[in-house]
N, C-alpha and C. Protein backbone atom coordinates (compact mmCIF):
# COMPACT_ATOMS: atom_id res chain seq x y z
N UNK A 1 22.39 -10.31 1.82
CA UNK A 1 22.69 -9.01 1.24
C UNK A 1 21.53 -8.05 1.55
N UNK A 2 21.69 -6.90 2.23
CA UNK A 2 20.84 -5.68 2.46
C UNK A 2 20.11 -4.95 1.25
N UNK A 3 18.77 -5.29 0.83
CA UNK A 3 18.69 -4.33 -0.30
C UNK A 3 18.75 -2.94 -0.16
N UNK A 4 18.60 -2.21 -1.37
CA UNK A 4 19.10 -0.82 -1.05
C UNK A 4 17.89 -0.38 -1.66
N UNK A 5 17.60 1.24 -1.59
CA UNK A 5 16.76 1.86 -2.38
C UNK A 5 17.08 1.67 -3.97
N UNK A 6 16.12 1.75 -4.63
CA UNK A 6 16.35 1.54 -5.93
C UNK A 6 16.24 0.30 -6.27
N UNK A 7 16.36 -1.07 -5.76
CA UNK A 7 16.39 -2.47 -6.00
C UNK A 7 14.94 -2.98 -5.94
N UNK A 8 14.51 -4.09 -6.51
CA UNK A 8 12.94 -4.24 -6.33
C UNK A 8 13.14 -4.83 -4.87
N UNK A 9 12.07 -5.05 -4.07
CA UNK A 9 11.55 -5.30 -3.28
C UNK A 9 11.28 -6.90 -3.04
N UNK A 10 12.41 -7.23 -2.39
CA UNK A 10 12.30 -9.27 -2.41
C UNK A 10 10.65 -9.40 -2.17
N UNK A 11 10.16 -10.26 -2.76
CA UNK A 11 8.82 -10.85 -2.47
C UNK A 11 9.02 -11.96 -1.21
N UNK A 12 8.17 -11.79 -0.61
CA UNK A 12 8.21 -13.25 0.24
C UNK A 12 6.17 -13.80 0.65
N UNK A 13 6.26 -14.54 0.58
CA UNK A 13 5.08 -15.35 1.20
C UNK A 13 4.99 -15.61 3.02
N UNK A 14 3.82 -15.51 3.53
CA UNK A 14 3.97 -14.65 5.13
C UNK A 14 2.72 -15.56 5.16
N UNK A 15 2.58 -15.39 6.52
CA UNK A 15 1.35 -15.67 7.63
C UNK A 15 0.80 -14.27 8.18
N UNK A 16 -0.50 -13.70 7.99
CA UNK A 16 -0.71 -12.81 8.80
C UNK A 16 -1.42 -13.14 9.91
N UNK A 17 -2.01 -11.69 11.04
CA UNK A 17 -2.27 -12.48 12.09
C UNK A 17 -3.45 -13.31 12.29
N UNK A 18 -4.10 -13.44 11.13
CA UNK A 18 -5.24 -14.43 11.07
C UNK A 18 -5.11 -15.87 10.45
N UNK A 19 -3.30 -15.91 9.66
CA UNK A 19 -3.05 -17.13 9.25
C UNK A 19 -3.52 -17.32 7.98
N UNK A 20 -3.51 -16.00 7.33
CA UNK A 20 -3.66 -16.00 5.82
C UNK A 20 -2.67 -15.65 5.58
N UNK A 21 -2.67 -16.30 4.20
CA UNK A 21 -1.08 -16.11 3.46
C UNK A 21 -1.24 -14.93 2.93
N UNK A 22 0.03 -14.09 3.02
CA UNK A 22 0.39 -12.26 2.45
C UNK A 22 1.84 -12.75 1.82
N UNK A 23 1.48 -12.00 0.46
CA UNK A 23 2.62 -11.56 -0.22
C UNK A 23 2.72 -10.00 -0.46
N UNK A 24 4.21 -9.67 -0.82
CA UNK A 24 4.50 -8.27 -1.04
C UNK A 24 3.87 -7.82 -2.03
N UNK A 25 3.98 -9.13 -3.21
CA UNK A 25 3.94 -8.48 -4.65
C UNK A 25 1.93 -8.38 -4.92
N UNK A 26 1.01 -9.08 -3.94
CA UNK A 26 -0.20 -8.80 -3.82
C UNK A 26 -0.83 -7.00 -3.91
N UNK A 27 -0.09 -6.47 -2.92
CA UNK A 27 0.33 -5.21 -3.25
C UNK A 27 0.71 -4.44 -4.51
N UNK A 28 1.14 -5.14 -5.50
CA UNK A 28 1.13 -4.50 -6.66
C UNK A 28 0.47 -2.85 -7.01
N UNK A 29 0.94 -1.99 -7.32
CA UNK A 29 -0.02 -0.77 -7.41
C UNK A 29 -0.59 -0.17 -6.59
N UNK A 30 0.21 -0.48 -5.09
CA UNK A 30 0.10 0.56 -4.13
C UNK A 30 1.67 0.43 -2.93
N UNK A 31 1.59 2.13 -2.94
CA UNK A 31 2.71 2.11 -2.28
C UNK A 31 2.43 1.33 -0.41
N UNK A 32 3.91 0.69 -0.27
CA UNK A 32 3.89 -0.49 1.01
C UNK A 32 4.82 0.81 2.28
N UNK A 33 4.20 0.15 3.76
CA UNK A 33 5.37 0.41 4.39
C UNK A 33 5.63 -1.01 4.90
N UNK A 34 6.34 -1.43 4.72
CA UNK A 34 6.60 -2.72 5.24
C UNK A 34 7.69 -2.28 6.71
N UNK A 35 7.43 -2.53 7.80
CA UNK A 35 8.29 -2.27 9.13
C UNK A 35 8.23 -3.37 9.90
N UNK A 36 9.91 -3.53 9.91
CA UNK A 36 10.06 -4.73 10.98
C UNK A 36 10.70 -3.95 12.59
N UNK A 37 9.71 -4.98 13.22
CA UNK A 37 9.77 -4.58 14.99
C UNK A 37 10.27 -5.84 15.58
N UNK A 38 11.09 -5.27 16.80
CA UNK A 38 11.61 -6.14 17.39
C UNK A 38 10.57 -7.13 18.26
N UNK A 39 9.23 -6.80 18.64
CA UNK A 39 8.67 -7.18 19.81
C UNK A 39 7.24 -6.68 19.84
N UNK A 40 6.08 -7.60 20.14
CA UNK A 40 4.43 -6.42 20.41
C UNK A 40 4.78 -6.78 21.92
N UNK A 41 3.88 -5.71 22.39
CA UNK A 41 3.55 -5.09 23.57
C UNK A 41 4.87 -4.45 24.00
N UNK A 42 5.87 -4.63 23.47
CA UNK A 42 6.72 -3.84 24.34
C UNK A 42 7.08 -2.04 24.14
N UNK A 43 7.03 -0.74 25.06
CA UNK A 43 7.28 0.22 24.92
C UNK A 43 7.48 0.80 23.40
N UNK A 44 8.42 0.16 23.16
CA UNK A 44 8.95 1.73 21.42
C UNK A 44 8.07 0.55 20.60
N UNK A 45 7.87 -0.80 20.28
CA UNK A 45 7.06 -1.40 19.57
C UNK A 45 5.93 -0.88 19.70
N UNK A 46 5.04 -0.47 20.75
CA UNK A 46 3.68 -0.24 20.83
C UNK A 46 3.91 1.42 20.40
N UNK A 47 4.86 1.95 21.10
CA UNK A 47 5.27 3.41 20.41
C UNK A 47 4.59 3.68 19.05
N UNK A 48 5.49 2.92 18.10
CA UNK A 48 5.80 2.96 16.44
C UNK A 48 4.37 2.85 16.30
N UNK A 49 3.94 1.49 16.83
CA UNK A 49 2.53 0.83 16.03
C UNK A 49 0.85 1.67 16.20
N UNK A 50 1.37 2.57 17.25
CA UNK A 50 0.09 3.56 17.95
C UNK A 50 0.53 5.00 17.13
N UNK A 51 1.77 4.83 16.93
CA UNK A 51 1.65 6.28 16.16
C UNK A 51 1.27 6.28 14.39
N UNK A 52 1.40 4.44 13.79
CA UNK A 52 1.33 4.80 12.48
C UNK A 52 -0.58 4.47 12.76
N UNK A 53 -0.90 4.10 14.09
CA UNK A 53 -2.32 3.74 13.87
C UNK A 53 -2.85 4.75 13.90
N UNK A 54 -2.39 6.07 14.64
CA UNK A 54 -2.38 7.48 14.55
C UNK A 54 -2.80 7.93 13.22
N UNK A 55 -2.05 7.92 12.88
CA UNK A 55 -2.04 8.54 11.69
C UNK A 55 -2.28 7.88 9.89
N UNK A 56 -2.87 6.91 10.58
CA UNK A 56 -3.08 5.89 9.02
C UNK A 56 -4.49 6.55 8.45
N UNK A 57 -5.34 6.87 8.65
CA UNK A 57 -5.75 8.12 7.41
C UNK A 57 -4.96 8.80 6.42
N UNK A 58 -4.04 9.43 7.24
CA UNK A 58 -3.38 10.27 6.45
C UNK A 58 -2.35 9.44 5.39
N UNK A 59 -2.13 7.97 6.10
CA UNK A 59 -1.33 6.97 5.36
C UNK A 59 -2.10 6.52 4.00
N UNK A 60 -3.06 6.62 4.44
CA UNK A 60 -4.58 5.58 3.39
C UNK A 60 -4.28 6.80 2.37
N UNK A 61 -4.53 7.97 2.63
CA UNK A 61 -4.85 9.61 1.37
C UNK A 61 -3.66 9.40 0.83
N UNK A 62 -2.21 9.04 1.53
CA UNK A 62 -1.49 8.87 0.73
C UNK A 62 -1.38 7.70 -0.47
N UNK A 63 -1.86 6.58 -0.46
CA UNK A 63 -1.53 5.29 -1.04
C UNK A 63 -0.77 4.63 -0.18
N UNK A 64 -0.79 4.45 0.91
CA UNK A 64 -0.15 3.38 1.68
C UNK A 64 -1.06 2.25 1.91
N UNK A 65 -0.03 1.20 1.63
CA UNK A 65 -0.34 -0.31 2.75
C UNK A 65 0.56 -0.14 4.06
N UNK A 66 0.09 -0.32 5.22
CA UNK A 66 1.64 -0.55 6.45
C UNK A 66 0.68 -1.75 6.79
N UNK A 67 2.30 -2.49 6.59
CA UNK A 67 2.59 -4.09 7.44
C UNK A 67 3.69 -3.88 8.18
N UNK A 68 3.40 -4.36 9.33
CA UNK A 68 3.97 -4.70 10.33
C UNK A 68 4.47 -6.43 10.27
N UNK A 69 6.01 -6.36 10.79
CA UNK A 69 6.14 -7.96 10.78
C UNK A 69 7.42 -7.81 11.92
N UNK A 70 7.23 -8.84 12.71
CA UNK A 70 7.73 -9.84 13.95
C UNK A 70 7.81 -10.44 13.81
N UNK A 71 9.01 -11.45 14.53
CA UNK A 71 8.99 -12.94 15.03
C UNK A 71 7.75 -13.05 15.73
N UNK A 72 6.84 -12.55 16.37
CA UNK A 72 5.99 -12.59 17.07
C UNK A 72 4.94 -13.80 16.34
N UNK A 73 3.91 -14.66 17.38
CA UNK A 73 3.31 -15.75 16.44
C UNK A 73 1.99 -14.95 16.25
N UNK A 74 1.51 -15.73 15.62
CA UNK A 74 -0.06 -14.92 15.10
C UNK A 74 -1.57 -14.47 15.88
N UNK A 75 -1.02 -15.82 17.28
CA UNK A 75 -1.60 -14.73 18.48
C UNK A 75 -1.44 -14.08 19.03
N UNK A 76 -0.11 -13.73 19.25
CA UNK A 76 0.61 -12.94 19.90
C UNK A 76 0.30 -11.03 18.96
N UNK A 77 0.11 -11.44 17.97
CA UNK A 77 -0.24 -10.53 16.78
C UNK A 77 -1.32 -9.49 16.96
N UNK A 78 -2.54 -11.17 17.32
CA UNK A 78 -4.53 -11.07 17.62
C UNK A 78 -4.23 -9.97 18.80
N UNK A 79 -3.76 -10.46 19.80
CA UNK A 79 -3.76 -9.39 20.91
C UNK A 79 -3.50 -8.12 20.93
N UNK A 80 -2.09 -8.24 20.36
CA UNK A 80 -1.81 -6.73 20.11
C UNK A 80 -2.42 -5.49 19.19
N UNK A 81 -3.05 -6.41 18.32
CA UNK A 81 -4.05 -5.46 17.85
C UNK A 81 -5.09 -5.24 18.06
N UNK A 82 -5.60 -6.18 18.90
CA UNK A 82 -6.70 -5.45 19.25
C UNK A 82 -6.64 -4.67 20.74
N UNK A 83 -5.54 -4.87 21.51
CA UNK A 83 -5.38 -4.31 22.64
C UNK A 83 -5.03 -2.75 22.28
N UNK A 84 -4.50 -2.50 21.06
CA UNK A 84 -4.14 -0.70 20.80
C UNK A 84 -5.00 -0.71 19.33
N UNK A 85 -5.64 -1.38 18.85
CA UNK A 85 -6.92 -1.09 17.97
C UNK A 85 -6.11 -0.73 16.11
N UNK A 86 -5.55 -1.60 16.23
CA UNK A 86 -4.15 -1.13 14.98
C UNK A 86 -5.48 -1.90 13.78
N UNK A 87 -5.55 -0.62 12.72
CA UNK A 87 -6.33 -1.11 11.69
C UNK A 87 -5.63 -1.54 10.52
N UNK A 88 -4.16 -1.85 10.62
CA UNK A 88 -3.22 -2.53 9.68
C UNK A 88 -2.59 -4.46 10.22
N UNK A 89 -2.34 -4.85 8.98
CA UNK A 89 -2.24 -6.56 9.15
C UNK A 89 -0.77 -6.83 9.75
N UNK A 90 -0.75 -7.31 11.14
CA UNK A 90 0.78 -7.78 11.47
C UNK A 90 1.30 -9.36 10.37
N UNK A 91 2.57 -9.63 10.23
CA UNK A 91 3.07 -10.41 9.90
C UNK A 91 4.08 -11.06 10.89
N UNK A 92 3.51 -12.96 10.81
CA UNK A 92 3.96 -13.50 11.84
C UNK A 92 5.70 -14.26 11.04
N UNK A 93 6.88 -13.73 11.45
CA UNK A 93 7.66 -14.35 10.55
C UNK A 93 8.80 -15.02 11.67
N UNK A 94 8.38 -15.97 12.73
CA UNK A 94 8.72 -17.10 13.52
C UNK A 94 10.45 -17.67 13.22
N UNK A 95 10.32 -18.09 12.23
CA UNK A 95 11.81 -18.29 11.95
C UNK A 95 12.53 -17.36 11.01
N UNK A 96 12.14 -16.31 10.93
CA UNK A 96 13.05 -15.27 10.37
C UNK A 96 13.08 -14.77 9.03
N UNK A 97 12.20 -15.92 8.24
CA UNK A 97 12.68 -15.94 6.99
C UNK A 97 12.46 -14.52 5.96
N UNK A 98 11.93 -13.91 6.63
CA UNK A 98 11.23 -12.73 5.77
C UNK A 98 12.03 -11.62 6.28
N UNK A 99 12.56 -11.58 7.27
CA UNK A 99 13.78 -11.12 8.04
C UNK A 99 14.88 -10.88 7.18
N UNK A 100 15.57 -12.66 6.81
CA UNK A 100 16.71 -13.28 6.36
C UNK A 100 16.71 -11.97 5.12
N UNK A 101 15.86 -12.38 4.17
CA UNK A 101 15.83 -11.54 2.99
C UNK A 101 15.65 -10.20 2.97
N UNK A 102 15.51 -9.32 3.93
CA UNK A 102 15.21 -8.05 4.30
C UNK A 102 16.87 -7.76 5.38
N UNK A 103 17.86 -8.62 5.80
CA UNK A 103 18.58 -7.95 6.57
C UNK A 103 18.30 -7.69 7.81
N UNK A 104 17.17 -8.09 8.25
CA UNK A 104 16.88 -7.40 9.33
C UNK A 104 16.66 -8.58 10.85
N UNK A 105 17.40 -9.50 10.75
CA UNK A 105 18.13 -10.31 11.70
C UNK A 105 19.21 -10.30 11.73
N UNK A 106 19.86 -9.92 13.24
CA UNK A 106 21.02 -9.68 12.93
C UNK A 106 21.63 -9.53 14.29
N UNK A 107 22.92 -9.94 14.55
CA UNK A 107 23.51 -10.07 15.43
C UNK A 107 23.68 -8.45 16.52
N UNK A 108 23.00 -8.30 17.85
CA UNK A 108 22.78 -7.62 18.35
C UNK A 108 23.11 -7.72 20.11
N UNK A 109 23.84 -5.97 20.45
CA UNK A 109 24.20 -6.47 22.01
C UNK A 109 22.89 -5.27 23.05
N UNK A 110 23.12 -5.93 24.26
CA UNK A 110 22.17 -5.56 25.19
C UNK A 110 22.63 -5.92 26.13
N UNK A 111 23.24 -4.78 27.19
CA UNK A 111 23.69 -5.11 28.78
C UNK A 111 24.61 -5.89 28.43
N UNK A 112 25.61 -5.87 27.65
CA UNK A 112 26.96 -7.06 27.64
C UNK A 112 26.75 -8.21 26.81
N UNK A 113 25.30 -8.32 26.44
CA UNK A 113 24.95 -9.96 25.79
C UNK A 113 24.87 -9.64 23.99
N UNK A 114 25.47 -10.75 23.62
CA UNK A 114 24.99 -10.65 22.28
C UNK A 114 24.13 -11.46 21.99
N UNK A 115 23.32 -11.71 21.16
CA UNK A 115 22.12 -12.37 20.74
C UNK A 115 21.68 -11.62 19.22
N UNK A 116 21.30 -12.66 18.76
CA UNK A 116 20.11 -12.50 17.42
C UNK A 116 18.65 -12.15 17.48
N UNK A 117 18.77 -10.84 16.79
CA UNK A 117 17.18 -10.32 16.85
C UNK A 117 17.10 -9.47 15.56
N UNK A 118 15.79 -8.67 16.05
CA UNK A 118 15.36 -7.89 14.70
C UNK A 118 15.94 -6.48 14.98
N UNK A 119 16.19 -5.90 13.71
CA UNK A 119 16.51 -4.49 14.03
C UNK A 119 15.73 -3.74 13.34
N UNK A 120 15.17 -3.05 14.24
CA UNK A 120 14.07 -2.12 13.82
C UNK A 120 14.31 -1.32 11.89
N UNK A 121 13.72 -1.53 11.58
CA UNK A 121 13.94 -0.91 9.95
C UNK A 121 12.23 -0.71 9.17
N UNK A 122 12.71 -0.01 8.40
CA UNK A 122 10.80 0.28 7.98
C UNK A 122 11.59 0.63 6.31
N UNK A 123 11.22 0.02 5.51
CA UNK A 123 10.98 -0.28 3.89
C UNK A 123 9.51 0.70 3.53
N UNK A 124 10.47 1.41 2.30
CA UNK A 124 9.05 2.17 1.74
C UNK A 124 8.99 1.42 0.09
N UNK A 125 8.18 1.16 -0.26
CA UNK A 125 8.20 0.55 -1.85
C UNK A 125 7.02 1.16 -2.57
N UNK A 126 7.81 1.03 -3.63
CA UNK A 126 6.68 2.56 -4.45
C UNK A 126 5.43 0.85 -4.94
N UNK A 127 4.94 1.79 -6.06
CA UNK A 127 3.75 1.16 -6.52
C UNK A 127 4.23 -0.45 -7.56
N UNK A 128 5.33 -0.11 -7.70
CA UNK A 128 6.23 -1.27 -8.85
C UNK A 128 7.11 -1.74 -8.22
N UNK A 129 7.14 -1.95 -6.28
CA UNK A 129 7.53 -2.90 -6.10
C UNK A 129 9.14 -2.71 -5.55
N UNK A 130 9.71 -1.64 -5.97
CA UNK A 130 10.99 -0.35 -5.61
C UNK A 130 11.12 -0.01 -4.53
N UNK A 131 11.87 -0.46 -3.72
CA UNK A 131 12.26 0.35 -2.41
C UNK A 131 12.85 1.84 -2.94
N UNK A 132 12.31 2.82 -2.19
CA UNK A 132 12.18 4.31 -1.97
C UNK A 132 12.98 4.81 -1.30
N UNK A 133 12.34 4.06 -0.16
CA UNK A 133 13.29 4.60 1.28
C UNK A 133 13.19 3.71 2.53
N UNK A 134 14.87 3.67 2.83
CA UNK A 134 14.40 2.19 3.94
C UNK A 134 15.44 3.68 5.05
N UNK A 135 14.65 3.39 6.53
CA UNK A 135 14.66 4.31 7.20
C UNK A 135 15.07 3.25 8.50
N UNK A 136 16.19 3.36 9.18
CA UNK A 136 16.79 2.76 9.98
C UNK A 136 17.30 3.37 11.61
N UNK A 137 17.11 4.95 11.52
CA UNK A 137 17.15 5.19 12.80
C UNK A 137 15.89 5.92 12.81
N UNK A 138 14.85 4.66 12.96
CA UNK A 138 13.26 4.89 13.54
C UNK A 138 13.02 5.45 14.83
N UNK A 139 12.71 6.50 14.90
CA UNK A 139 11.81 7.58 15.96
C UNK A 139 10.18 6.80 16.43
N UNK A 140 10.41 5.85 17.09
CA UNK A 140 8.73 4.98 17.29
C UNK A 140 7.44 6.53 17.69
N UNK A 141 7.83 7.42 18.28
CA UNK A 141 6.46 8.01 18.55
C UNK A 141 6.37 9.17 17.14
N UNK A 142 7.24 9.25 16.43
CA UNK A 142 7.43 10.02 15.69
C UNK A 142 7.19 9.34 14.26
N UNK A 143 6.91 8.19 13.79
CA UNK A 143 7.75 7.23 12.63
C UNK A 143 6.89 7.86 11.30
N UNK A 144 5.39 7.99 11.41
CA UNK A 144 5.03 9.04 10.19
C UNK A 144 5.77 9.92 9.96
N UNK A 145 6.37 10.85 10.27
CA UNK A 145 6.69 12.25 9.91
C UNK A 145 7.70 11.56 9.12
N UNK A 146 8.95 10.75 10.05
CA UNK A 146 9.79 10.20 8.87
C UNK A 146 9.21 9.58 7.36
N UNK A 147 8.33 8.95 7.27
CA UNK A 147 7.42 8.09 6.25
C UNK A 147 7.54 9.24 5.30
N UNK A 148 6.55 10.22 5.82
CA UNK A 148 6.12 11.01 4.48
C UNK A 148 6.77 12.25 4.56
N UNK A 149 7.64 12.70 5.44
CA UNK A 149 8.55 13.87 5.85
C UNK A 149 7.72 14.63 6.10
C-alpha cells in the first residue's frame, strides 16, 4: 500500500553507506527528505544528488535531513559520494525492503522490456514523522525548488 500525505511515515531500519544502521524515526524532530533513486552514477541520479548537494545549506536553514536510498550496495554508495562530494548519508536497500514499504518498487517498462525497479519518488516528513509531501514527477536538476517551492 502507497502511503499518502498525512499518514505517519513507515519506519524502517537501513544500512548506510558506511554500514551503520539508520532509522527514520532517529530523525525524530527534524524535518526528512527521504528520496528514492533508481541508480548512482547514472545521468538524472547524479542530476538530483548534485543539485540537492547544491543546495543543502539552504536545506540545513531549513530543518532538513536528505537521505538518499538505492538498491545500490554500500560501496557503490562510498564512491558516489565522494566522486560528486554529497554531504548527505546514502541508504543501501539491496533487496528492496525499504522500497517494499515506501511503494517504490515497482513493475517498470524500458525499450519494450518490463522489469522491476525503483521509481524515482522523494518523501517529505515533517518533524513528527508525517509525510507532507511525496513528489513523484521529480525534475533531477531542479528537485530543491520542488522541496521547498
Amino acid at each position: 500500500m502507497t502511503p499518502k500525505v498525512g499518514q505517519s511515515a513507515p519506519d524502517f531500519l537501513a544500512k548506510d553507506q558506511h554500514g551503520e544502521n539508520i532509522t527514520l524515526s532517529q530523525f525524530r524532530g527534524k524535518k526528512v527528505i527521504l528520496y528514492f533513486y533508481p541508480k548512482d552514477s547514472t545521468p538524472g541520479c547524479t542530476a538530483q544528488a548534485c543539485n540537492l548537494r547544491d543546495n543543502y545549506e539552504t536545506l540545513l536553514e531549513k530543518g532538513f535531513v536528505v537521505l538518499g536510498i538505492s538498491t545500490d550496495s554500500e560501496k557503490r554508495h562510498q564512491n558516489f559520494i565522494a566522486k560528486n562530494e554529497l554531504p548527505f548519508s546514502l541508504i543501501s536497500d539491496p533487496e528492496h525492503l525499504v522500497h517494499d514499504l515506501y511503494d517504490t518498487w515497482r513493475l517498470k517498462k524500458f525499450m519494450g522490456k518490463e522489469y522491476m525497479g525503483t521509481v524515482r519518488t522523494t518523501f517529505v516528513i515533517d518533524e513528527k514523522g508525517v509525510i507532507s509531501d511525496i513528489i513523484e514527477k521529480v525534475k533531477t536538476k531542479d528537485h530543491t525548488a520542488q522541496i521547498i517551492g
